[in-house]
Protein backbone atom coordinates (compact mmCIF):
# COMPACT_ATOMS: atom_id res chain seq x y z
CA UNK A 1 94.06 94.74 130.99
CA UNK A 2 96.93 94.46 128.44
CA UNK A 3 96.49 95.20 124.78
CA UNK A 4 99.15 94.33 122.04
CA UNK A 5 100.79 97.43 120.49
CA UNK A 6 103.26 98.19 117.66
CA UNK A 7 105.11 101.10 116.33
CA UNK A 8 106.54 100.29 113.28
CA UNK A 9 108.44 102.81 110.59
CA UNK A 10 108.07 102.44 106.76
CA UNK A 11 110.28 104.06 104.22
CA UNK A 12 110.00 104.44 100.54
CA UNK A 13 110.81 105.16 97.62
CA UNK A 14 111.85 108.91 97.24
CA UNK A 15 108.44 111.16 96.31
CA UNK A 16 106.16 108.26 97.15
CA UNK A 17 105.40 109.09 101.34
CA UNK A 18 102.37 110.87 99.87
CA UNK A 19 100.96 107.64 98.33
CA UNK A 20 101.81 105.87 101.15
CA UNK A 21 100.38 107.60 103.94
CA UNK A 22 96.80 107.43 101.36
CA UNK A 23 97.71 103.49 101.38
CA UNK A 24 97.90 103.46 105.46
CA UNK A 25 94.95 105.70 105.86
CA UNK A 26 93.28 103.40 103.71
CA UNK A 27 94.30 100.28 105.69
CA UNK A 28 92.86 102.82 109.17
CA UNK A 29 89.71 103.19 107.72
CA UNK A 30 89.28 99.42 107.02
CA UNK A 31 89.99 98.51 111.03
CA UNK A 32 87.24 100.87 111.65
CA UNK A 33 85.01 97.31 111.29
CA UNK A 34 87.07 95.62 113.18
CA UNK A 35 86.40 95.71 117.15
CA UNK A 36 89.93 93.85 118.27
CA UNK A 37 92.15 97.04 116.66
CA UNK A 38 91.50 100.26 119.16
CA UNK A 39 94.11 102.65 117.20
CA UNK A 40 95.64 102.61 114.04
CA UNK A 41 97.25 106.30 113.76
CA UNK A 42 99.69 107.53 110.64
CA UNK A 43 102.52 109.69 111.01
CA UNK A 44 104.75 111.79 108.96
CA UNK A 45 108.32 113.06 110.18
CA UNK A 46 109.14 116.84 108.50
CA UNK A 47 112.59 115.58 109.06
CA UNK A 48 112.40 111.91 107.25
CA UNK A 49 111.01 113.26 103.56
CA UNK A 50 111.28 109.11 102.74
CA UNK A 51 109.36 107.56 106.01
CA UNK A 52 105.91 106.78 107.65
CA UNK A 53 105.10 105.69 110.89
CA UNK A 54 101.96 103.79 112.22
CA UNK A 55 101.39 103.24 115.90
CA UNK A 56 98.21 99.90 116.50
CA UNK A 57 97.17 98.95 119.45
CA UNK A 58 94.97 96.10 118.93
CA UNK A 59 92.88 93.84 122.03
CA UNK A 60 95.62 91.01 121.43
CA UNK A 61 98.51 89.79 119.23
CA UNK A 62 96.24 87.21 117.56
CA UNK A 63 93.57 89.85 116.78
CA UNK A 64 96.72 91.63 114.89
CA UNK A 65 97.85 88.69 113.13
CA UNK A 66 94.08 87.67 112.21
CA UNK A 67 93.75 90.90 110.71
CA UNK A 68 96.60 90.35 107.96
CA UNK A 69 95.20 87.57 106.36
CA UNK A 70 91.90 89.86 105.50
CA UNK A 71 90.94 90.51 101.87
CA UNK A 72 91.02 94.41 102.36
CA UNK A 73 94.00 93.79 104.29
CA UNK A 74 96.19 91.98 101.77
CA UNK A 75 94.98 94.13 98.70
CA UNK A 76 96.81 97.25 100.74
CA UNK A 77 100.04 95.19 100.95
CA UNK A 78 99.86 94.36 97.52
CA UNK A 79 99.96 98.12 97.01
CA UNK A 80 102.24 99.12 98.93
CA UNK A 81 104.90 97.01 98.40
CA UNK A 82 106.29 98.34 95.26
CA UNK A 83 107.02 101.70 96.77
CA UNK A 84 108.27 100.27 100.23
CA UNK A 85 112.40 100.28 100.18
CA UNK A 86 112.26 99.17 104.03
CA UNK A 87 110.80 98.13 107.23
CA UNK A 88 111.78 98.71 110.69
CA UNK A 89 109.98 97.59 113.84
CA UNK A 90 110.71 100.42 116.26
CA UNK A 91 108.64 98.44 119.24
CA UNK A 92 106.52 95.98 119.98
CA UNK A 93 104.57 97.11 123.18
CA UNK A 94 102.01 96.23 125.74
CA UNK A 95 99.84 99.21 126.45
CA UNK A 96 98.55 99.05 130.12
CA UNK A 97 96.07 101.79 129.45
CA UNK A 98 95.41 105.56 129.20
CA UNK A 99 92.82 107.28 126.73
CA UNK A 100 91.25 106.49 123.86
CA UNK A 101 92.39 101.98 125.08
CA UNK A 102 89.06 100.40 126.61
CA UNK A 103 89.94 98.62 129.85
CA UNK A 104 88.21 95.41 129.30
C-alpha cells in the first residue's frame, strides 16, 4: 500500500490567513464525498501571521489531479487566488501507512 501525499504552504496577502483557512476548510469539507482523498488537514503557524499549510493524502496521484478539475473544486481556486501572494510545495510524499490511511 502506497498513497500519494502532499504538504504544500500558502501565503497571502497580509490580514487575509483568516479567509483563507475558511477557503481550505471549505475545499476539506468538499473531499468529504470523495473516497480517493483520506486527509485533507489545515494548518496555521503562530509564527507565519501570512501562511497556511495543508497536508492530503489521497489513494493515488491521479485521484489528486482528478479532483482539481471538479466544479466545487475550481470555484475555491477562483477564490482564493486573489488573496494568494505565493505557493510553495514543501513535499510531495508517499505515505506507507499509520492511522487514520486505509491499507488497501
Amino acid at each position: 500500500m502506497s498513497k500519494f501525499s502532499l504538504f504544500n504552504k500558502f501565503i497571502v496577502q497580509e490580514g487575509e490567513k483568516e479567509k483563507m483557512v475558511d477557503i481550505l476548510l471549505d475545499a476539506a469539507e468538499s473531499m468529504k464525498n470523495l473516497d480517493e482523498c483520506e486527509i485533507y488537514l489545515v494548518h496555521i503557524s503562530e509564527n507565519e501571521p501570512s501562511s497556511v499549510y495543508v497536508y492530503e493524502v489521497w489513494a493515488n496521484e491521479d485521484a489528486h489531479q482528478a479532483s482539481l478539475g471538479h466544479e466545487a473544486t475550481q470555484t475555491l481556486i477562483s477564490r482564493a487566488k486573489p488573496i494568494i501572494t505565493g505557493m510553495e510545495r514543501i513535499n510531495t510524499l508517499i505515505t506507507k501507512g499509520g492511522k487514520g490511511i486505509s491499507s488497501n
